[in-house]
Protein backbone atom coordinates (compact mmCIF):
# COMPACT_ATOMS: atom_id res chain seq x y z
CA UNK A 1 4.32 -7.24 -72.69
CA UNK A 2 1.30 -10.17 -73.42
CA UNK A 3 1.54 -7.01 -72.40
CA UNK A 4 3.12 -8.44 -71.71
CA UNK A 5 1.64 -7.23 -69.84
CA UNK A 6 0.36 -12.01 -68.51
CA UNK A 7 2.18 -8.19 -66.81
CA UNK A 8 -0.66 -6.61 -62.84
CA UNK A 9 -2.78 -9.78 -63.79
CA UNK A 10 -2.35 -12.41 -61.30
CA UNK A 11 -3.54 -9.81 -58.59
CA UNK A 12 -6.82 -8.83 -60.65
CA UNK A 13 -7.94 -12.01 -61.39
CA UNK A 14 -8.51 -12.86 -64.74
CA UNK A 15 -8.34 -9.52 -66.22
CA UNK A 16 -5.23 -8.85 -65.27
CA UNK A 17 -4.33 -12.35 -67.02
CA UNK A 18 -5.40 -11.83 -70.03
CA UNK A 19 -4.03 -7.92 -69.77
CA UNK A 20 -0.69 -9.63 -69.38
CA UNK A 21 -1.37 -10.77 -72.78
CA UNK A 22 -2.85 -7.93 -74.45
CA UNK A 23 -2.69 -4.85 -72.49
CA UNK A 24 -0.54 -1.56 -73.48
CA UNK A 25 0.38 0.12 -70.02
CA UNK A 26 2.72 2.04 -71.10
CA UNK A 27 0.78 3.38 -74.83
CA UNK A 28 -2.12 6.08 -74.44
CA UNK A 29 -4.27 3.62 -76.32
CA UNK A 30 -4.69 0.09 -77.14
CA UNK A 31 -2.53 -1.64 -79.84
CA UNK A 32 -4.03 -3.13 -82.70
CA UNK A 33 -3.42 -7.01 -81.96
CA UNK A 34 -0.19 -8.35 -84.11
CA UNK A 35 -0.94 -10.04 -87.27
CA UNK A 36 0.60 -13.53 -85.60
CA UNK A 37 -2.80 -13.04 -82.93
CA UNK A 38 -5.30 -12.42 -85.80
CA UNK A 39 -7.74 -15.64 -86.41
CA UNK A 40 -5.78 -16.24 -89.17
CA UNK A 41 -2.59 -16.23 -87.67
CA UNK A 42 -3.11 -18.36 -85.07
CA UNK A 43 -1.78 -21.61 -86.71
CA UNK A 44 1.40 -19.85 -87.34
CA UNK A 45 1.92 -18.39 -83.62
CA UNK A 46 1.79 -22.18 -82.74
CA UNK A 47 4.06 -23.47 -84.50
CA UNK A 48 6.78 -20.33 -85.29
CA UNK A 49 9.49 -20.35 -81.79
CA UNK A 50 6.47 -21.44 -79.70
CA UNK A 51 8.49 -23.15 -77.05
CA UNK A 52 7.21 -27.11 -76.21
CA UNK A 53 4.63 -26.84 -73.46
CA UNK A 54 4.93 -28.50 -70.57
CA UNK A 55 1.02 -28.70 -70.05
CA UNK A 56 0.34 -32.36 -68.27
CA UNK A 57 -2.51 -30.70 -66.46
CA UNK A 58 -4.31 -30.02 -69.65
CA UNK A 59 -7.90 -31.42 -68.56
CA UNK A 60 -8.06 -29.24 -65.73
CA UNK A 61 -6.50 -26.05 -67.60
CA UNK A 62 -8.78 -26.42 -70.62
CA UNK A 63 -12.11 -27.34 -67.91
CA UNK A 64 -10.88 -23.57 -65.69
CA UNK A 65 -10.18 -21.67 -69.28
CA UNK A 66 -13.47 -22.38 -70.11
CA UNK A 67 -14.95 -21.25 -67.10
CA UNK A 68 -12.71 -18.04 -67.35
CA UNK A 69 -14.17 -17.48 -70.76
CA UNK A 70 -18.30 -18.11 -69.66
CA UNK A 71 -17.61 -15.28 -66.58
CA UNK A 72 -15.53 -12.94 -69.43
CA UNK A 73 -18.32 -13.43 -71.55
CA UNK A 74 -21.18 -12.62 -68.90
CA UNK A 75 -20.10 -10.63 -66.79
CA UNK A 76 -16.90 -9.11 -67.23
CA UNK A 77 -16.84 -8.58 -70.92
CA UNK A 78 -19.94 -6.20 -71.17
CA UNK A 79 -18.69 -4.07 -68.16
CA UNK A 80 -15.46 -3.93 -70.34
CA UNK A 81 -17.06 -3.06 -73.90
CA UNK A 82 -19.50 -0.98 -71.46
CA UNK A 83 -16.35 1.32 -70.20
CA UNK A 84 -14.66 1.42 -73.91
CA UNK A 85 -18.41 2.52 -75.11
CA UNK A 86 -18.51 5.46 -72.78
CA UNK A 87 -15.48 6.29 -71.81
CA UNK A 88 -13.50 9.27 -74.54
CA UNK A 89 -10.58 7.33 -75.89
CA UNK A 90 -8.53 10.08 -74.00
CA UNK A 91 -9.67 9.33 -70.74
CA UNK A 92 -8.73 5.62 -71.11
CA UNK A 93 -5.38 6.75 -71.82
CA UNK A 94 -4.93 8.85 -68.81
CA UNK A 95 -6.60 5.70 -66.86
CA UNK A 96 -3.61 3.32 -68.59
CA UNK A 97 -1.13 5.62 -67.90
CA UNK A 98 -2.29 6.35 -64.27
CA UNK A 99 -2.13 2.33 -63.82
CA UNK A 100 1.29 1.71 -65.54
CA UNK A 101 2.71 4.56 -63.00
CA UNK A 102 2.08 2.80 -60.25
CA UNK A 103 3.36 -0.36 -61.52
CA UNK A 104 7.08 1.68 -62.11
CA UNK A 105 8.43 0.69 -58.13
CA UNK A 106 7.76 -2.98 -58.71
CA UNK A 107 10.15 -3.17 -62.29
CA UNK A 108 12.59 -1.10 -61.40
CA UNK A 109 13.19 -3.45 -58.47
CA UNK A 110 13.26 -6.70 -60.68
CA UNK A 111 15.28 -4.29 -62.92
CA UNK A 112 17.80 -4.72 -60.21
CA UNK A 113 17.74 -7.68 -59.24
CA UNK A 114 18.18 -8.49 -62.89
CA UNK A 115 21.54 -6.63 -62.71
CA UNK A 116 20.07 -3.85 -65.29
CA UNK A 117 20.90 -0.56 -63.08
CA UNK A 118 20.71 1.12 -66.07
CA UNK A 119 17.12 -0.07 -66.45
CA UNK A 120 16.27 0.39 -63.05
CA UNK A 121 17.17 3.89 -63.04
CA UNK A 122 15.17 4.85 -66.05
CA UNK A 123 12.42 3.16 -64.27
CA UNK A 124 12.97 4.77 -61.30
CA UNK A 125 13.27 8.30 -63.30
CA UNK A 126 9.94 7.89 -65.06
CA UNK A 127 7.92 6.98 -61.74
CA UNK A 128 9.56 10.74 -59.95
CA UNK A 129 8.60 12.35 -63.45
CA UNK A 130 5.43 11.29 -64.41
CA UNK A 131 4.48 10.75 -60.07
CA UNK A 132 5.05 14.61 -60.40
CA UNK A 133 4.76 16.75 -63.39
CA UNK A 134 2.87 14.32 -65.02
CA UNK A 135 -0.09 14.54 -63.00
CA UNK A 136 0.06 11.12 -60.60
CA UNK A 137 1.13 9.20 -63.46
CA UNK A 138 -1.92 10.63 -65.56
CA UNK A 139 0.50 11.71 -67.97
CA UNK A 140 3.71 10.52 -69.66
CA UNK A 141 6.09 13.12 -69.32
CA UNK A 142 8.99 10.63 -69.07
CA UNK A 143 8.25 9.02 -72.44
CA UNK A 144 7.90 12.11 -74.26
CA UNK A 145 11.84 12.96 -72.29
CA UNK A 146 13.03 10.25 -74.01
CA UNK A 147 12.91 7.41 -71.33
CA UNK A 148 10.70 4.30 -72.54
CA UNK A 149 8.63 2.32 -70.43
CA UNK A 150 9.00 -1.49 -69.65
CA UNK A 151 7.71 -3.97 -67.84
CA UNK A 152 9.46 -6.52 -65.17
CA UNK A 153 8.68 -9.07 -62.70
CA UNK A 154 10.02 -11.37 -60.67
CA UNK A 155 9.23 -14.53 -62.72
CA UNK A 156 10.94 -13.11 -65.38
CA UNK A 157 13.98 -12.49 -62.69
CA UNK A 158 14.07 -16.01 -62.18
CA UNK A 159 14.37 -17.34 -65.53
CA UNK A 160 17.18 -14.68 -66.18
CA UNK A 161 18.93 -17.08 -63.25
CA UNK A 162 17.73 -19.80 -64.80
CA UNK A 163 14.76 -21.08 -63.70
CA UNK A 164 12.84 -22.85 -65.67
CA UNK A 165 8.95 -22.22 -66.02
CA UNK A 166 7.41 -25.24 -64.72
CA UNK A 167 4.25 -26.48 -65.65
CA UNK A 168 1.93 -24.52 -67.51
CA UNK A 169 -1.52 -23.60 -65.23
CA UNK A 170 -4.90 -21.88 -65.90
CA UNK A 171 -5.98 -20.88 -62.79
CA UNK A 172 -10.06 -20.04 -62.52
CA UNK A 173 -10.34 -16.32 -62.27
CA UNK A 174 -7.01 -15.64 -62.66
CA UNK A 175 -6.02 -16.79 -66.26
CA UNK A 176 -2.88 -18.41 -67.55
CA UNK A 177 0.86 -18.53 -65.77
CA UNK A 178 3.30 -21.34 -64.93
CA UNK A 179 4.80 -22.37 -61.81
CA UNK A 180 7.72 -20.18 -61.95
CA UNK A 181 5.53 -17.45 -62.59
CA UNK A 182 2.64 -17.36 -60.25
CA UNK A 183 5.46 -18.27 -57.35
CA UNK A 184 6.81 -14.94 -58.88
CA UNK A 185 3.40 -13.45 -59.27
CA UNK A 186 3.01 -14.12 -55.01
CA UNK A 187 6.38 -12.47 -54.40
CA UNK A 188 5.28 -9.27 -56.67
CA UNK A 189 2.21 -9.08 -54.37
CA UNK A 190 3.63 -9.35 -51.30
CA UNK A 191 6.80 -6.66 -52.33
CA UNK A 192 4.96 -3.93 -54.25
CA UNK A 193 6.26 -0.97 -52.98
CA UNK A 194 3.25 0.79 -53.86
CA UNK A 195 1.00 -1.84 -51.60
CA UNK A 196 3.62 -1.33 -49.09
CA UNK A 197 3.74 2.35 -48.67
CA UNK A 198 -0.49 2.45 -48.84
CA UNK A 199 -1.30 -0.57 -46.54
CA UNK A 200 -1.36 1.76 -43.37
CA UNK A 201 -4.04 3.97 -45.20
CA UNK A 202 -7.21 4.02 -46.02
CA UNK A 203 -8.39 0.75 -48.01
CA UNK A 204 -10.02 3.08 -50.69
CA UNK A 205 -7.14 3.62 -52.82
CA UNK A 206 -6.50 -0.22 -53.36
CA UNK A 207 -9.97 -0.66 -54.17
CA UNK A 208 -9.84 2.03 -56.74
CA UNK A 209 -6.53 1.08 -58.03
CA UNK A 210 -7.55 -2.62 -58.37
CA UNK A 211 -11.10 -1.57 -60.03
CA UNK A 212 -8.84 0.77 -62.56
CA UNK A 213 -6.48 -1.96 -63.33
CA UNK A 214 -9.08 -4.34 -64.22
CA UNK A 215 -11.33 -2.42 -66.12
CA UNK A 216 -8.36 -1.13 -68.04
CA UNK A 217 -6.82 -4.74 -68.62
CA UNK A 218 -9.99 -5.88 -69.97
CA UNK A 219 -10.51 -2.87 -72.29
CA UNK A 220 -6.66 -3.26 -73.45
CA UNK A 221 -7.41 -6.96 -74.19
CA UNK A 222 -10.82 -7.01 -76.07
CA UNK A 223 -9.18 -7.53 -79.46
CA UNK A 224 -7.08 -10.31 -78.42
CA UNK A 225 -10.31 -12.43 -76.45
CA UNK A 226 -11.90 -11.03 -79.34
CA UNK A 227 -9.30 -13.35 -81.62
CA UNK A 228 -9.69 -15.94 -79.36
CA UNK A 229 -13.68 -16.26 -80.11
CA UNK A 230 -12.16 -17.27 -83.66
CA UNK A 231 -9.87 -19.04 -83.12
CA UNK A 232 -10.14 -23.25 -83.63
CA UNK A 233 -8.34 -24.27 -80.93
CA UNK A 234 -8.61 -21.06 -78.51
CA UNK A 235 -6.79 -22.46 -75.13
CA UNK A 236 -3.89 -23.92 -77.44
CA UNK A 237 -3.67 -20.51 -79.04
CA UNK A 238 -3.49 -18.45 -75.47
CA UNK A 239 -1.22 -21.19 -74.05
CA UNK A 240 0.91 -20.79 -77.16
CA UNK A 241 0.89 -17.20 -76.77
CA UNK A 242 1.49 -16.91 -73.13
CA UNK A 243 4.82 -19.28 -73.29
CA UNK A 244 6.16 -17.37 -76.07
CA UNK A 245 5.58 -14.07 -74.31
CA UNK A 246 6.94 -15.10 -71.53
CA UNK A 247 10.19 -16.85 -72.81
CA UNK A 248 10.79 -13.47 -74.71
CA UNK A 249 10.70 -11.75 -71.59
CA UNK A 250 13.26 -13.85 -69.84
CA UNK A 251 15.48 -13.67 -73.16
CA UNK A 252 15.40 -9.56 -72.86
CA UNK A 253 16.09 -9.97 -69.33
CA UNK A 254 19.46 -11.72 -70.21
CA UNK A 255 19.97 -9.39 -72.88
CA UNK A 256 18.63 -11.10 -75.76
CA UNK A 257 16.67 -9.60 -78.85
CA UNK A 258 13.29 -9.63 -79.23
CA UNK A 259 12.01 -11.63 -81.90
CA UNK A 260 8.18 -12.37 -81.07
CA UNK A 261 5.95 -9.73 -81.91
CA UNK A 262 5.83 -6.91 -79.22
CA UNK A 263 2.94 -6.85 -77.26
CA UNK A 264 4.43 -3.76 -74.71
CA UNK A 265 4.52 -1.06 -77.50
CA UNK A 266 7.52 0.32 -74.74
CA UNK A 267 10.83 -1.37 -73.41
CA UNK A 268 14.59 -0.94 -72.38
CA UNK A 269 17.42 -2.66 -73.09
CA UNK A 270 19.24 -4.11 -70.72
């Protein structure tokens, strides 16, 4: 999800952030942002089940969000508009399907700590599938079987215990998250299977795989930073966004419905 998804971010710095707000990892292309994330909308995604943010670091957030957005739009923007301009629309889709893959380990392990076998072992299914016949993950031969991608991590496994979010924080270079979920964000790191099973190899494969991620998170979020450029209060609007993304997330992890707009075009029930 916010895609979502807020979901590979905090270890790609602040593409990855803003990917977990508008990236698609699991759709061939990116999603056309959700009316409530249009300029017009974003009045009414701050006020409609935005949950109260806890945000008493506010100077400091708003002074590193605005240094996020200078390097975005310097730097990392036009590489990102650069690689959507010359890059076939297919290939990017093979790139976001390549980088969801390899994301699968990591859920299906919050799936179960969750206490969602049944999620986990869709999960799990998908990343043999698509790890095989579908090419390294260039393909999604699961989805088209019939099981859906999702997304999990381990912040969202500790507000389905509970745990509250904490503080809201804008980190410089690494974009929005709370508390709860960059302490979740450091546990993700440090238990990726994938990172795991790789570290004893050659250090070209995380370099590509990070370099993939991020230049797919940004391309996946353009039309959301694009909204933001709009927007008349644009780090109340990503804040707003963020919180209600993630509080969805932990409501689906305790088997809630959805009822914010879905930024992950795929999901599982619990």
């Amino acid at each position: 999800m916010i895609r979502s998804s807020f979901s590979l971010a905090r270890r790609c710095g602040l593409l990855v952030g803003l990917a977990s707000l508008g990236a698609a990892p699991h759709v061939v292309s990116a999603q056309p942002l959700p009316d409530s994330l249009a300029p017009d909308g974003a009045s009414e995604l701050a006020q409609t089940n935005a949950p109260t943010p806890d945000d008493p670091w506010e100077g400091f957030n708003r002074g590193a969000f605005k240094f996020n957005r200078g390097f975005d739009r310097f730097l990392i923007g036009p590489m990102g508009r650069g690689y959507m301009k010359v890059t076939p629309r297919v290939v990017r889709g093979r790139v976001s399907s390549f980088v969801a893959n390899l994301s699968e380990p990591r859920t299906a392990i919050n799936d179960l700590a969750q206490g969602r076998p049944r999620a986990a072992g869709v999960t799990a299914s998908r990343f043999l599938i698509n790890s095989t016949v579908g090419g390294l993950g260039l393909f999604d031969v699961g989805g088209k079987l019939g099981l859906e991608g999702h997304e999990a991590d381990f912040g969202q496994t500790l507000g389905r215990y509970g745990s509250g979010s904490g503080r809201y924080l804008v980190l410089p270079l690494m974009g929005p998250t709370t508390l709860r979920d960059a302490a979740g964000g450091l546990v993700d790191t440090m238990t990726d299977p994938v990172s795991l099973a790789t570290a004893g190899g050659s250090k070209t494969f995380g370099m590509v795989r990070s370099g993939l991620t991020a230049v797919d998170a940004r391309a996946s979020a353009d039309g959301l930073i694009r909204a933001l450029d709009d927007a008349a209060d644009p780090y109340a609007m990503m804040r707003s966004a963020y919180l209600q993304n993630r509080a969805d997330m932990v409501r689906q992890a305790r088997g809630g419905v959805q009822v914010l707009p879905d930024f992950d075009a795929a999901r599982i029930e619990p």
